[in-house]
N, C-alpha and C. Protein backbone atom coordinates (compact mmCIF):
# COMPACT_ATOMS: atom_id res chain seq x y z
N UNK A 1 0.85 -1.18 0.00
CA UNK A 1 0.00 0.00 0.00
C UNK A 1 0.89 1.24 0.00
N UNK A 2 0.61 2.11 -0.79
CA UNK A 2 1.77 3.19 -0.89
C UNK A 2 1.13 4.29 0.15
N UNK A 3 2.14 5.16 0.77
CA UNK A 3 2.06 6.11 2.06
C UNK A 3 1.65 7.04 1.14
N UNK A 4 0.88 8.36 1.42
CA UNK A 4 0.21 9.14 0.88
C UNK A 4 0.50 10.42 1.67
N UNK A 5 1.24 11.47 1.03
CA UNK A 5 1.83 11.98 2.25
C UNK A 5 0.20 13.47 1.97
N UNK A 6 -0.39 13.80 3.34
CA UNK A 6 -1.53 14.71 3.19
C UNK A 6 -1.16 15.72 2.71
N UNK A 7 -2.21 16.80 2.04
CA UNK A 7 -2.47 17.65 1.45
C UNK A 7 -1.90 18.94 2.35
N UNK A 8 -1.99 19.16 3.66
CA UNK A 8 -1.50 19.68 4.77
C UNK A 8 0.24 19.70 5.42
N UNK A 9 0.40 18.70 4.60
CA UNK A 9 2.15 18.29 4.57
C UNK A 9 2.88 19.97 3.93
N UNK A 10 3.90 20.22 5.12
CA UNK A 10 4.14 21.12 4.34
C UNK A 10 4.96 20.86 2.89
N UNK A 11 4.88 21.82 1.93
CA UNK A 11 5.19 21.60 0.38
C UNK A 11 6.70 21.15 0.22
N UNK A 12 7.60 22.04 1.29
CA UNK A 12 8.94 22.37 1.11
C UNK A 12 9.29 20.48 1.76
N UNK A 13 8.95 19.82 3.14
CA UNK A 13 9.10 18.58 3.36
C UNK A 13 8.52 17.33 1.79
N UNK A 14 8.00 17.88 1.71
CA UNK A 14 7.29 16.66 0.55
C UNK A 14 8.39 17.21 -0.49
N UNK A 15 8.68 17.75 -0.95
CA UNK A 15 9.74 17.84 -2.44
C UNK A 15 10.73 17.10 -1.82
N UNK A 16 11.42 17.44 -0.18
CA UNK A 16 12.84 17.28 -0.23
C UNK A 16 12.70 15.43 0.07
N UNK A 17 11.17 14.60 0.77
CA UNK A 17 11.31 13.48 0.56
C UNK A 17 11.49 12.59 -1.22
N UNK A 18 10.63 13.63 -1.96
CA UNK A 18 10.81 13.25 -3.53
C UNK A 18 12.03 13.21 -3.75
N UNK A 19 12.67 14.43 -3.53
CA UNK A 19 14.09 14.55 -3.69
C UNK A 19 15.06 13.09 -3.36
N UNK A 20 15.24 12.96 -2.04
CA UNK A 20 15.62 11.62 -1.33
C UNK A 20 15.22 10.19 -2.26
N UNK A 21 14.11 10.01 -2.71
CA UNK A 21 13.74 9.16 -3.44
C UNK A 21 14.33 9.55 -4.81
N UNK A 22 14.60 10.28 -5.45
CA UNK A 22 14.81 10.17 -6.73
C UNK A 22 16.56 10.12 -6.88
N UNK A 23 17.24 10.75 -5.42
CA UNK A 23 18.51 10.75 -5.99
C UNK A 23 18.72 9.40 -4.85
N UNK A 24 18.11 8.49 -4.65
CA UNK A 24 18.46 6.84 -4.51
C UNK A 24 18.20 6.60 -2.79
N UNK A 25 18.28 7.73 -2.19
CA UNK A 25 18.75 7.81 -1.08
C UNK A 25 17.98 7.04 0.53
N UNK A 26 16.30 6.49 -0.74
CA UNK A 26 15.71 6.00 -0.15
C UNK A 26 14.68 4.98 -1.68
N UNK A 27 14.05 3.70 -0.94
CA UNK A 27 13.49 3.50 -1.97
C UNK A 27 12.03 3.81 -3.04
N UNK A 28 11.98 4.69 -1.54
CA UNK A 28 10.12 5.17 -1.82
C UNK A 28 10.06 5.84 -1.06
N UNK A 29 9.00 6.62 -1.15
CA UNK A 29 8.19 7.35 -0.19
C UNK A 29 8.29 6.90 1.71
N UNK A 30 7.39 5.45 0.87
CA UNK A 30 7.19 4.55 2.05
C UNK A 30 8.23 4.38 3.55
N UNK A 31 9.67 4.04 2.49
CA UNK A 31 10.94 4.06 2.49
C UNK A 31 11.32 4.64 3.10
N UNK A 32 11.23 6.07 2.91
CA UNK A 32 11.46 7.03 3.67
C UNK A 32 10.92 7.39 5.01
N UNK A 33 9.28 7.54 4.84
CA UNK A 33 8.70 7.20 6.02
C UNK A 33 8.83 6.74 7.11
N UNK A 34 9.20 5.01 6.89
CA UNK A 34 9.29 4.49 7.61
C UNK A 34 11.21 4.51 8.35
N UNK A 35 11.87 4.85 7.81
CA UNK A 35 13.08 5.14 8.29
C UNK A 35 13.22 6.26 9.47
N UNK A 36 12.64 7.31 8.79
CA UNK A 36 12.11 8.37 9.86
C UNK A 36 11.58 7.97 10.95
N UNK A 37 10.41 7.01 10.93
CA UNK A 37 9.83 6.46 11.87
C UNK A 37 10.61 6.16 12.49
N UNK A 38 11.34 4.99 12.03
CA UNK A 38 12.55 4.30 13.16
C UNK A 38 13.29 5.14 13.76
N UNK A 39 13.78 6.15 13.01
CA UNK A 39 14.99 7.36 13.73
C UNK A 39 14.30 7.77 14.91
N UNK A 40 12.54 8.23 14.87
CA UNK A 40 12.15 9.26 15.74
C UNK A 40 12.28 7.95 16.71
N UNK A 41 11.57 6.31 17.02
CA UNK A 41 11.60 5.70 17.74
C UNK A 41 13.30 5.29 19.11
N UNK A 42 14.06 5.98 17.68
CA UNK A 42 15.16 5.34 18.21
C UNK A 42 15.26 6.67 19.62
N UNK A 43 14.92 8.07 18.62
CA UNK A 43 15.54 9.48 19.35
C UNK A 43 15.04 9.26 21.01
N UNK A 44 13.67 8.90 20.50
CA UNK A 44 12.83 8.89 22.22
C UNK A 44 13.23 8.10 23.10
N UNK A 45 13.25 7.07 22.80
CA UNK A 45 13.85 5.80 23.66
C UNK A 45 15.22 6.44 24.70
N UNK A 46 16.20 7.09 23.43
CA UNK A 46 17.24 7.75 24.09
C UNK A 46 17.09 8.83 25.01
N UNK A 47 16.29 9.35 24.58
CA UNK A 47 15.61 10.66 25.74
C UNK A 47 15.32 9.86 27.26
N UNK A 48 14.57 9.10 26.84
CA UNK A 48 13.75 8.00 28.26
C UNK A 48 14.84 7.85 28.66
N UNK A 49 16.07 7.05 28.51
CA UNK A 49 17.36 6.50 28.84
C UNK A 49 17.66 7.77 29.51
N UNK A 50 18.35 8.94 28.63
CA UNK A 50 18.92 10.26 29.25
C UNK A 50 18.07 10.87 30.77
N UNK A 51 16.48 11.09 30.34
CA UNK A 51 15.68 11.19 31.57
C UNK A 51 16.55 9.91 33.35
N UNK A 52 16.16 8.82 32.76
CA UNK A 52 16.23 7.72 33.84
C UNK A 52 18.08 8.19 33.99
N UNK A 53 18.80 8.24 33.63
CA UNK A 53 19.78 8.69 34.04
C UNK A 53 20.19 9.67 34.79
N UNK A 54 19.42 10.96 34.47
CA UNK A 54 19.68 12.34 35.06
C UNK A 54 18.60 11.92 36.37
N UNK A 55 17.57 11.38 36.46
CA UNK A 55 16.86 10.98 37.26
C UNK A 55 17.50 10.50 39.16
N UNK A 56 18.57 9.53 38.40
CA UNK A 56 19.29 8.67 39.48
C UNK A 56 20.23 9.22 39.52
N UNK A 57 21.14 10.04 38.85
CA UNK A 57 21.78 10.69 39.03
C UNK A 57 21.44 12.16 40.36
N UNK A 58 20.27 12.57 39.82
CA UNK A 58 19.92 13.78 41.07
C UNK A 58 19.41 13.05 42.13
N UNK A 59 18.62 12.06 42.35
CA UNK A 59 18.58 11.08 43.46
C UNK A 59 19.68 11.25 44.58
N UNK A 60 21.20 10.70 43.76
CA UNK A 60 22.34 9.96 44.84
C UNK A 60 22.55 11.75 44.70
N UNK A 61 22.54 12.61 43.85
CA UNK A 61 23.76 13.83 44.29
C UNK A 61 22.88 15.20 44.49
N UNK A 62 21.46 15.08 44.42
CA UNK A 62 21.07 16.35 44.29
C UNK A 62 20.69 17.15 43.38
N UNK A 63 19.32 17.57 43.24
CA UNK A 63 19.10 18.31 41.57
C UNK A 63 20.31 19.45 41.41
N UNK A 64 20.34 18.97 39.89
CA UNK A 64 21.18 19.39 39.35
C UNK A 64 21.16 21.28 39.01
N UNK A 65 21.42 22.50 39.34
CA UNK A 65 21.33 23.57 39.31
C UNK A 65 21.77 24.70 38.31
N UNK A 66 20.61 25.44 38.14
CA UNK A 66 21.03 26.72 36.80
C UNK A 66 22.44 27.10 36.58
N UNK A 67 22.96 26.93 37.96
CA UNK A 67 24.61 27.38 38.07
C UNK A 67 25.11 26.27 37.60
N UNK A 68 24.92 25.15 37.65
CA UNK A 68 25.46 23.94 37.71
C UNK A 68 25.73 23.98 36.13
N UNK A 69 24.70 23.68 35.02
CA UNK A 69 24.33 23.80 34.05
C UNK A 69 25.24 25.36 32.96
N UNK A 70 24.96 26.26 33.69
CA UNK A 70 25.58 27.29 33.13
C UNK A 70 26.88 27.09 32.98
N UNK A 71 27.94 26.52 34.45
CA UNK A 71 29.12 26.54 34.53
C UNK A 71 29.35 25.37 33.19
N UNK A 72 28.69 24.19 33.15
CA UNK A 72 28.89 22.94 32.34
C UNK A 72 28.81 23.67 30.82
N UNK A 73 27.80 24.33 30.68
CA UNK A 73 27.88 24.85 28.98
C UNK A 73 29.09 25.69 28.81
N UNK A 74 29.45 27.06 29.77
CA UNK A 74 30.80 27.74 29.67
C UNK A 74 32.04 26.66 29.73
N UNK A 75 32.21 25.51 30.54
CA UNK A 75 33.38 24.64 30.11
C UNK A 75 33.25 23.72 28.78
N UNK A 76 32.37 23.54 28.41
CA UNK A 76 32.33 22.89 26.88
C UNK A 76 32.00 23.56 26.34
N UNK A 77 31.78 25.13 26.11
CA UNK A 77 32.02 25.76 24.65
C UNK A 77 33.80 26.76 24.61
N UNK A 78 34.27 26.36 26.16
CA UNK A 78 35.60 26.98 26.42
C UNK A 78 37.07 25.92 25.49
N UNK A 79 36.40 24.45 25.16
CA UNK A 79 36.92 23.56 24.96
C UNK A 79 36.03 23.26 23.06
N UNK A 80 35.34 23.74 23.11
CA UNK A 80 34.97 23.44 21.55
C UNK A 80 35.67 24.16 20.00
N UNK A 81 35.81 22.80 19.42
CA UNK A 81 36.60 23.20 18.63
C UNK A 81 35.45 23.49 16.90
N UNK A 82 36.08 24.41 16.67
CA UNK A 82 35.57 24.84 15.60
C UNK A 82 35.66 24.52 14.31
N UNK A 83 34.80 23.79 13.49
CA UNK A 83 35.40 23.00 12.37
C UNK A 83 35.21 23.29 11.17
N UNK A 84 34.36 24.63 11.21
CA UNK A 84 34.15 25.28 10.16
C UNK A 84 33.87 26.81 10.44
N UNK A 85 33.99 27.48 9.90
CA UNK A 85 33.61 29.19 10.08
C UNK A 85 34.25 29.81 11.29
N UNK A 86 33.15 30.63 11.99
CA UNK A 86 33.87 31.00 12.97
C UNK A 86 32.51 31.05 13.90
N UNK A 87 32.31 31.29 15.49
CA UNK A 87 31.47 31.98 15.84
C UNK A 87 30.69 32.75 15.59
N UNK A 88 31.31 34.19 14.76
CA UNK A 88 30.50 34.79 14.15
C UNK A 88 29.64 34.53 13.03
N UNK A 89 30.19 33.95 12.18
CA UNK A 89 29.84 33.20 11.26
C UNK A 89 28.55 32.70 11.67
N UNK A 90 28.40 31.87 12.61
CA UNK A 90 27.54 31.07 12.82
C UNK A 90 26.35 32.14 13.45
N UNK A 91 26.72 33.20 14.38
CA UNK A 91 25.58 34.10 14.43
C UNK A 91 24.69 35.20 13.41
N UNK A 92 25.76 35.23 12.90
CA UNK A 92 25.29 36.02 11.45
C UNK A 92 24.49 35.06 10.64
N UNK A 93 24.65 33.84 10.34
CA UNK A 93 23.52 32.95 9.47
C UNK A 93 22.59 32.64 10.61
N UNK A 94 22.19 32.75 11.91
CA UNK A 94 21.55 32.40 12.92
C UNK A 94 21.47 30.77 13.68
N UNK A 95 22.48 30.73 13.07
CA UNK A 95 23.41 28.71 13.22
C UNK A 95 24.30 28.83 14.55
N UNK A 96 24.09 28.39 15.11
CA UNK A 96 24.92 27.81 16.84
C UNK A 96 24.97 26.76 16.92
C-alpha cells in the first residue's frame, strides 16, 4: 500500500522526501517514512534513557542547578573546537 503523504504536509518537506527518493537515497516514499519512523523511535527511547539517568543521578547527588548547568555549557564551549567558520559566522547565518 503506498504512504500518501496529506495535502496539509508542508510543500517544502514533501519535495525534499521526492528529492531523497529520486537521488536513490531511499526507496520510496514509504521508504522514507518508515526510516524516519525508526529514527524518531530510536531518538525517544534515548531521551527516556537520558531522563532515567539524570533521574538517578539527582537522586544519589542532588538536583542538578542553573549554576550547575551554566558553569557545564561555559566549560564545553571553552573547549569546543571549531570546524568550520567562525562563531561569528555562525551568528550572522543564525546557526549555533
Amino acid at each position: 500500500m503506498p504512504l500518501l503523504i496529506p495535502p496539509n504536509t508542508h510543500a517544502k518537506l514533501a519535495e525534499a522526501i521526492q528529492a531523497a527518493v529520486a537521488a536513490g537515497d531511499a526507496d520510496s516514499v514509504s521508504a522514507w517514512a518508515n526510516d524516519a519512523i525508526r529514527l524518531k523511535v530510536e531518538h525517544d527511547r534515548r531521551l527516556r534513557g537520558l531522563d532515567e539517568f539524570i533521574a538517578a543521578y539527582e537522586a544519589e547527588h542532588g538536583e542538578i542547578t542553573e549554576e550547575e548547568m551554566e558553569a557545564a555549557q561555559r566549560w564545553a564551549r571553552e573547549r569546543a573546537i571549531v570546524v568550520r567558520g567562525s562563531r561569528g559566522d555562525a551568528q550572522q547565518t543564525g546557526v549555533a
